[in-house]
N, C-alpha and C. Protein backbone atom coordinates (compact mmCIF):
# COMPACT_ATOMS: atom_id res chain seq x y z
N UNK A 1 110.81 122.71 102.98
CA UNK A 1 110.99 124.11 103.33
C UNK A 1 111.03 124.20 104.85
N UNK A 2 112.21 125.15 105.22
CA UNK A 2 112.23 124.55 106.96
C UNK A 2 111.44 125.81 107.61
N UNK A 3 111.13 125.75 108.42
CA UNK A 3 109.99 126.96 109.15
C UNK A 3 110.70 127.39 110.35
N UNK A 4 112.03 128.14 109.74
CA UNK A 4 112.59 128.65 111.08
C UNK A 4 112.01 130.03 111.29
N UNK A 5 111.32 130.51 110.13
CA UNK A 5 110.87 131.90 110.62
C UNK A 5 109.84 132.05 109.56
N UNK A 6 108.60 133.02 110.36
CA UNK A 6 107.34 133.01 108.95
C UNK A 6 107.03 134.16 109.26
N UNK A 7 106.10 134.37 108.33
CA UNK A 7 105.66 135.84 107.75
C UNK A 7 104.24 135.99 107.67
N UNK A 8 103.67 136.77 108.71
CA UNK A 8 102.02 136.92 108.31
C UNK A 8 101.44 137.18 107.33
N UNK A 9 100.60 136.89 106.56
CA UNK A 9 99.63 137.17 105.64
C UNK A 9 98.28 137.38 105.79
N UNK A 10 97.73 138.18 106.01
CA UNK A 10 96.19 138.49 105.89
C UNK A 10 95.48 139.11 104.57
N UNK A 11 94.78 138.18 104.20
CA UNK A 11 93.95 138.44 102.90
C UNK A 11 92.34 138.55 103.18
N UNK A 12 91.94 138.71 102.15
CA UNK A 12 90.24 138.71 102.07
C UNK A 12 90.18 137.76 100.84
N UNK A 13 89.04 136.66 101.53
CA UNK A 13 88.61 135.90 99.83
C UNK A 13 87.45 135.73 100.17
N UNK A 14 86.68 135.19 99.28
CA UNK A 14 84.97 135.00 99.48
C UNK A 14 85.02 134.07 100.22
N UNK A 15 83.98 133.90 101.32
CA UNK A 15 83.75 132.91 102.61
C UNK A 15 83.23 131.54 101.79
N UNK A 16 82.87 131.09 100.58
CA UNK A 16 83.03 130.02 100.27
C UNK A 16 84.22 129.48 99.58
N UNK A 17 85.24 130.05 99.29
CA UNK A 17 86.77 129.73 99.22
C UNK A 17 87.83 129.30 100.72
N UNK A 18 87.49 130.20 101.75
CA UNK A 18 87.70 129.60 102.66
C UNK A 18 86.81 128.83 103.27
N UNK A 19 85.63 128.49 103.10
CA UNK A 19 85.24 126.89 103.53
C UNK A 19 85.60 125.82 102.73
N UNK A 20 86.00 125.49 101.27
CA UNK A 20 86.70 125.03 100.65
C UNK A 20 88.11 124.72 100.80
N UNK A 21 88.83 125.77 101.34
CA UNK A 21 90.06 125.70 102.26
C UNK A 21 90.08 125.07 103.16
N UNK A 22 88.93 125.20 104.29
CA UNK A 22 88.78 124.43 105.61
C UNK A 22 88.60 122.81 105.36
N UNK A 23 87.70 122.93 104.39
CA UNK A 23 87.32 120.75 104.47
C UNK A 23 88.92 120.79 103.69
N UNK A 24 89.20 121.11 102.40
CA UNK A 24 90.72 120.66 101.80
C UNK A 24 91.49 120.07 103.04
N UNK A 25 91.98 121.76 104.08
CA UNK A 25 92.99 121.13 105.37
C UNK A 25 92.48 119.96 105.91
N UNK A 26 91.29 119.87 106.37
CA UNK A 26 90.52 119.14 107.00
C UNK A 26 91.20 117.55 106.60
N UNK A 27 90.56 117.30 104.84
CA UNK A 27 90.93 116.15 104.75
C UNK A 27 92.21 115.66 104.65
N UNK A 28 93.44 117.01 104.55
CA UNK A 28 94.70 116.55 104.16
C UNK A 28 95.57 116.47 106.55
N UNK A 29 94.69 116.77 107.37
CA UNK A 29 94.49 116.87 108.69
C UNK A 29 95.90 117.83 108.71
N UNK A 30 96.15 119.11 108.10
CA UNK A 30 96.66 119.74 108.26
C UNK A 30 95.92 121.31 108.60
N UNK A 31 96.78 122.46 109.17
CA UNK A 31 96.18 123.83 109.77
C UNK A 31 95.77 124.72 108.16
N UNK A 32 94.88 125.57 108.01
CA UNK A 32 94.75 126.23 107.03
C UNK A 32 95.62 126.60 106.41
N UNK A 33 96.84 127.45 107.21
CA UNK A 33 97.75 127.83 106.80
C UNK A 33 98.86 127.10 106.49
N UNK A 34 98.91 126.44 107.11
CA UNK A 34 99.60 125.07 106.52
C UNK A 34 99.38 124.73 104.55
N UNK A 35 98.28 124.30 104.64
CA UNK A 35 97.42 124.36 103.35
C UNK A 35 97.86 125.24 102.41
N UNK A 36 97.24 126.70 102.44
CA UNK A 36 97.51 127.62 102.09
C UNK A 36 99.14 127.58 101.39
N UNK A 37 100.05 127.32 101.86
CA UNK A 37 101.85 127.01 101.87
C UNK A 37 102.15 126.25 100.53
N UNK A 38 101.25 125.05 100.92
CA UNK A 38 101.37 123.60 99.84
C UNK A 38 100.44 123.82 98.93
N UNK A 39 99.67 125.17 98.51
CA UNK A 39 98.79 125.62 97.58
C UNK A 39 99.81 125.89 96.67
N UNK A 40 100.44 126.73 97.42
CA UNK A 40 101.47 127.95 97.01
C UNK A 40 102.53 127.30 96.09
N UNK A 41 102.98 126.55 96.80
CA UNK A 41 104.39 125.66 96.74
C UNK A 41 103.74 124.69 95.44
N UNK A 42 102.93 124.04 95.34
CA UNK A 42 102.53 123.41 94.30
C UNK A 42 102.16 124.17 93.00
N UNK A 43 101.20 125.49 93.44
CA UNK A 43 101.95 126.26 92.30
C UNK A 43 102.48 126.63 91.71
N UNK A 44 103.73 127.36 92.42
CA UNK A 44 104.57 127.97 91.83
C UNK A 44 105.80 126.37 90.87
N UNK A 45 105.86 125.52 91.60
CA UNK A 45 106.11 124.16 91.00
C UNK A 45 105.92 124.15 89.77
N UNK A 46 104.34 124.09 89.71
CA UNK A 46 103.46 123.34 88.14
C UNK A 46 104.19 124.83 87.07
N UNK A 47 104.24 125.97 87.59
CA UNK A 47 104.44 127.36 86.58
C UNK A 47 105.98 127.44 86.42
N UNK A 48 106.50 126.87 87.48
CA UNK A 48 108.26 127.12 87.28
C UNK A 48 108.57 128.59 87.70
N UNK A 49 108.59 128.66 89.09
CA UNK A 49 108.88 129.41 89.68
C UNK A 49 109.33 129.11 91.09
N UNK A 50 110.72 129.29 91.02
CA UNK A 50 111.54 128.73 92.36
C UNK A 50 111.49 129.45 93.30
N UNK A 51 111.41 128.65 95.00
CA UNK A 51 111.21 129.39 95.78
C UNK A 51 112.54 129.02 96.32
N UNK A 52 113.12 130.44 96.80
CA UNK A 52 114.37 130.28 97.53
C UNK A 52 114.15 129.73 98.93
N UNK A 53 115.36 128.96 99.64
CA UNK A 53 115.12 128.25 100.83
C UNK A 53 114.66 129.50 101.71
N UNK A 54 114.06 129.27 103.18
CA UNK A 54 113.87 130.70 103.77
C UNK A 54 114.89 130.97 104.30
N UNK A 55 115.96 130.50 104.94
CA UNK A 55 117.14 130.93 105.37
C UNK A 55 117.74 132.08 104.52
N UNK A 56 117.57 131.74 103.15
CA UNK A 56 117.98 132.67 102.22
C UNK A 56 117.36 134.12 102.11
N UNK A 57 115.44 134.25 102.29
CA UNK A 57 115.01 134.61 102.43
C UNK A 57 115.28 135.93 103.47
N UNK A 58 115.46 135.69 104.26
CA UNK A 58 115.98 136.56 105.56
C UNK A 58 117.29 136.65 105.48
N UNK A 59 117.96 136.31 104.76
CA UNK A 59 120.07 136.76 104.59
C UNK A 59 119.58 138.44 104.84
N UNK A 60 120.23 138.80 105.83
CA UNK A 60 120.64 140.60 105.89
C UNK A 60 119.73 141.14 106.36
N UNK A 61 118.79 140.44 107.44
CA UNK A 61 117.74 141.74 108.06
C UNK A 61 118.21 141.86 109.57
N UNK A 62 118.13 142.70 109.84
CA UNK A 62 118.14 143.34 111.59
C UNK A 62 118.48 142.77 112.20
N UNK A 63 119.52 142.43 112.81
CA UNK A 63 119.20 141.22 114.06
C UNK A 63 119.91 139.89 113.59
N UNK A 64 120.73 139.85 112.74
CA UNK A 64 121.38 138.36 112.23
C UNK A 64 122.71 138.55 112.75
């Protein structure tokens, strides 16, 4: 997935889910959010749910 352009997310989860998050990145020596991505992405995988490339993602907003 290429990271020509990203999208903020701010959530709330219980502070022992994100320390669980933190050692995970930790041991995989990637950024939380990073993590967070390849949570995602491996999910939607295992359920069968395709993620469009992001280029696609952004076809037709403001400014193209």
């Amino acid at each position: 997935m290429s990271a020509t352009k990203t999208a903020a997310l701010n959530i709330r989860i219980d502070p022992n889910l994100k320390e669980a998050l933190r050692i995970a990145a930790n041991k995989d020596h990637r950024p939380m959010a990073n993590m967070v991505e390849l949570l995602i992405i491996q999910h939607c995988e295992r359920v069968g749910i395709s993620i469009p490339e992001q280029q696609n993602l952004f076809e037709g907003e403001p400014g193209e």
